[in-house]
N, C-alpha and C. Protein backbone atom coordinates (compact mmCIF):
# COMPACT_ATOMS: atom_id res chain seq x y z
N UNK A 1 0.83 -1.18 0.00
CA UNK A 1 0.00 0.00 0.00
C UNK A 1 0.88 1.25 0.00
N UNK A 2 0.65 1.80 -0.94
CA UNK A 2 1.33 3.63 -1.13
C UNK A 2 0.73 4.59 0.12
N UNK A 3 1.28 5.16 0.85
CA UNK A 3 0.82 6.25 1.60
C UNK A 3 0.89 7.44 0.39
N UNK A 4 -0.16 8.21 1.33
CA UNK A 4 -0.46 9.56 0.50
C UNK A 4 0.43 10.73 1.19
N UNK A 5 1.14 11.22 0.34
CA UNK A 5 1.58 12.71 0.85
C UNK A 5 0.62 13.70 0.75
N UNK A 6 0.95 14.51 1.79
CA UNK A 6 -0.02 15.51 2.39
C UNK A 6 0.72 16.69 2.17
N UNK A 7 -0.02 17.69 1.12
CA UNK A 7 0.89 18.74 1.06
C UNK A 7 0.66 19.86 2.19
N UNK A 8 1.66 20.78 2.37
CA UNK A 8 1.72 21.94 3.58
C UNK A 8 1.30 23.07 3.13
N UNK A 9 0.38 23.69 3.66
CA UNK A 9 0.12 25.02 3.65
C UNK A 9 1.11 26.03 3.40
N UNK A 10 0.94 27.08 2.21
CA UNK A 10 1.70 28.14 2.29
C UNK A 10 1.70 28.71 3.50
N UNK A 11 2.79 29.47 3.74
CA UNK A 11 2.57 30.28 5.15
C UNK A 11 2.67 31.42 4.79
N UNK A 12 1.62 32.48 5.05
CA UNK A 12 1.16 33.44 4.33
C UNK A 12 2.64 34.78 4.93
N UNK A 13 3.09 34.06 6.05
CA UNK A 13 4.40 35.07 6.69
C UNK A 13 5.82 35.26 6.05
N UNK A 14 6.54 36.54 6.09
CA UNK A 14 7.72 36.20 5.46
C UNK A 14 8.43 35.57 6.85
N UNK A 15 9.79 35.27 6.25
CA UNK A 15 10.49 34.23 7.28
C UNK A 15 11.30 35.05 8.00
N UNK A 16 11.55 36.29 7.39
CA UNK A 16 12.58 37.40 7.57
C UNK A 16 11.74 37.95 9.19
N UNK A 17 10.30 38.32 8.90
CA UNK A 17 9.65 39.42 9.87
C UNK A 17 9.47 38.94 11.06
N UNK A 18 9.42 40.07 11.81
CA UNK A 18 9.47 39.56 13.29
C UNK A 18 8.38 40.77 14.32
N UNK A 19 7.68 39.70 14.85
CA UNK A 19 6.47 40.70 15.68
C UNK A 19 6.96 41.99 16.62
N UNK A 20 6.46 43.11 16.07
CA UNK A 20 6.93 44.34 17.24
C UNK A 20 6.37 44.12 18.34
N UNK A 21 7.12 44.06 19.75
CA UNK A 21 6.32 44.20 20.98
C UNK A 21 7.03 45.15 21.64
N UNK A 22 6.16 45.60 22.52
CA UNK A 22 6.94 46.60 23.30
C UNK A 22 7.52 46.23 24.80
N UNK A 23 9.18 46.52 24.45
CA UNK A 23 9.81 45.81 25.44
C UNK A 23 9.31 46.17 26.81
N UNK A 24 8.99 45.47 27.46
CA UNK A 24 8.90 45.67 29.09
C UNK A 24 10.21 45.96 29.80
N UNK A 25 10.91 46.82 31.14
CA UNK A 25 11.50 46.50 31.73
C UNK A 25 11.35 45.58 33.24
N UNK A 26 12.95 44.71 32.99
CA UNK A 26 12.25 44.15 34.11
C UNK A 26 12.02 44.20 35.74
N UNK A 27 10.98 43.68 35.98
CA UNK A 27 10.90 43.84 37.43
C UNK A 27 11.56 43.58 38.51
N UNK A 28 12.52 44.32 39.52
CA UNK A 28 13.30 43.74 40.66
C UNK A 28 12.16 43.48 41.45
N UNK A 29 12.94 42.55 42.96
CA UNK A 29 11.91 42.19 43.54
C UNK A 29 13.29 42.11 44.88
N UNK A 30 13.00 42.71 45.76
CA UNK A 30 13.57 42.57 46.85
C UNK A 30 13.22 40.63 47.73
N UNK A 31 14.75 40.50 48.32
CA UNK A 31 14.99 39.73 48.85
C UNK A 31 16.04 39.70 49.79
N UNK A 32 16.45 38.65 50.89
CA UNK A 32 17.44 38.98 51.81
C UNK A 32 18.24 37.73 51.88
N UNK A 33 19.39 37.86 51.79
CA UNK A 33 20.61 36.65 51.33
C UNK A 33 20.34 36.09 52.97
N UNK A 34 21.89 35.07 53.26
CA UNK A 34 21.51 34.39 54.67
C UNK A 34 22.40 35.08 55.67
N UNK A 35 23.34 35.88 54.87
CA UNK A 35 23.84 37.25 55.62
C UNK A 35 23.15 38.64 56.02
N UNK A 36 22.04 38.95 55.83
CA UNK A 36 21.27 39.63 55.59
C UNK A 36 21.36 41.03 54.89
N UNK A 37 21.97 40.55 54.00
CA UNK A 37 22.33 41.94 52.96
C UNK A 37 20.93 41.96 51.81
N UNK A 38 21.10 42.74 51.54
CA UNK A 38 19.24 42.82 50.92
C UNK A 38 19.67 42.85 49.52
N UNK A 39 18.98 41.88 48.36
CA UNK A 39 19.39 41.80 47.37
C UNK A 39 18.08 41.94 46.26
N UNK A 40 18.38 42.30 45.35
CA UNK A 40 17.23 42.74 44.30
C UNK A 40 17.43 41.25 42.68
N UNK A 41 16.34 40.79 42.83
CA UNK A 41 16.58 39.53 41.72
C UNK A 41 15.39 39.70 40.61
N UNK A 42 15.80 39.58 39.59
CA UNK A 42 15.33 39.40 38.02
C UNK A 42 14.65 37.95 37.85
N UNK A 43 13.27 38.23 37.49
CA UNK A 43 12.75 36.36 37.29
C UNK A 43 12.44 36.50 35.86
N UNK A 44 12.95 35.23 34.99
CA UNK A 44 12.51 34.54 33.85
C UNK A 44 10.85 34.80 33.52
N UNK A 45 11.00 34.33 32.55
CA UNK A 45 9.36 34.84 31.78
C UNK A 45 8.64 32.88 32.88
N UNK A 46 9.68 31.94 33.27
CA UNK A 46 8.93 30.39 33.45
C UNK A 46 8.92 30.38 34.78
N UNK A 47 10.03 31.79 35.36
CA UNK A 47 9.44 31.84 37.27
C UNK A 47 10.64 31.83 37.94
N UNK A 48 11.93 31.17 36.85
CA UNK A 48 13.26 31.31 37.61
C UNK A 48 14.15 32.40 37.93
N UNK A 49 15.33 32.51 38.37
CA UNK A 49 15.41 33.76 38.63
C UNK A 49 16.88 33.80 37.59
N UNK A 50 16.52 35.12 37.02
CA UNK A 50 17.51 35.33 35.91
C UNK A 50 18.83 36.41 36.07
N UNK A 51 18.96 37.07 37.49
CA UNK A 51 19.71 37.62 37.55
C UNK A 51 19.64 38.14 38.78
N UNK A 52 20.43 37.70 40.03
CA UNK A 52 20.35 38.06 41.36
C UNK A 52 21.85 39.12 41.86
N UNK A 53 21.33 40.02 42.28
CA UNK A 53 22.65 41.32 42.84
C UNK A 53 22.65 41.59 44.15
N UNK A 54 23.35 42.44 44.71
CA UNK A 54 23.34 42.84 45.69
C UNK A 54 22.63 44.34 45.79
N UNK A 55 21.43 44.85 46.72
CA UNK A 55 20.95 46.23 46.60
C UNK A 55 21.68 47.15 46.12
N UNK A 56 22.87 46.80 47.39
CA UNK A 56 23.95 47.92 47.54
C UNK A 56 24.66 48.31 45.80
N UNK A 57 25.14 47.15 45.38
CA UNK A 57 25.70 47.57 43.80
C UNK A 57 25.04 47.94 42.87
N UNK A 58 23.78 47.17 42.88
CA UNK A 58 22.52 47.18 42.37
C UNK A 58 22.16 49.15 41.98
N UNK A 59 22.34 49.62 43.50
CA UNK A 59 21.67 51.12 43.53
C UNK A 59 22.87 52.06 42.97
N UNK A 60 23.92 51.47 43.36
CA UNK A 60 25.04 52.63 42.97
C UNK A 60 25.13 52.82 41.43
N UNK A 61 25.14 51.51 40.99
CA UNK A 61 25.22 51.33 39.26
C UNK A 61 23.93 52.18 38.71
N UNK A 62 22.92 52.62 39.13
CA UNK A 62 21.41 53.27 39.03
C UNK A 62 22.01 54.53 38.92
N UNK A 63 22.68 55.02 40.08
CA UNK A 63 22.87 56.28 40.35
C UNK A 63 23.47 56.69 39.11
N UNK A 64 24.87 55.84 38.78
CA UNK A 64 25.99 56.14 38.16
C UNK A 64 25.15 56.67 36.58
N UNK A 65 24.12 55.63 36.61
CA UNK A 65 23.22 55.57 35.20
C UNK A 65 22.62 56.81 34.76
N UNK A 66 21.42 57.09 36.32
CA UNK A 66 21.09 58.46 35.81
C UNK A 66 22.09 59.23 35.76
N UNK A 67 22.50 59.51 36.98
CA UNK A 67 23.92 60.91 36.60
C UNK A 67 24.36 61.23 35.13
N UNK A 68 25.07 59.98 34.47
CA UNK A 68 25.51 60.10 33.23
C UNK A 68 24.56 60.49 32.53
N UNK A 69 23.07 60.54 32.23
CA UNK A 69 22.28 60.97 31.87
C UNK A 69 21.81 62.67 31.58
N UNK A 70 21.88 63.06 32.88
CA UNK A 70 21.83 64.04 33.32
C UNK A 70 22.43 64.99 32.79
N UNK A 71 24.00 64.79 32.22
CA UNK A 71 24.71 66.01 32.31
C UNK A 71 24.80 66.26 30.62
């Protein structure tokens, strides 16, 4: 017995394009290490955490950010 091929749908999309969304920034979320230094962490779009700092460096690097901004 011959099986039948099944042909595929054009896909009406180019392959090149890519959906505009508008980037979100992301959300810190305070937390406290087992030293109790207070740390600010980044979670994944699936819940994990994608990037954990310390407040303290965390805020100075902010500062440094706007300032440079500023002038």
């Amino acid at each position: 017995m011959a099986k039948k091929k099944t042909k595929k749908k054009a896909s009406t999309k180019k392959k090149g394009a890519k959906k505009k969304t508008a980037k979100k920034k992301a959300r810190r979320t305070t937390h406290r290490s087992s030293t109790g230094k207070k740390l600010y962490a980044v979670r994944n779009a699936d819940g994990s955490f994608k990037d954990i700092q310390q407040y303290s460096r965390a805020h100075a690097q902010d500062i440094k950010r706007d300032s440079a901004d500023g002038n």
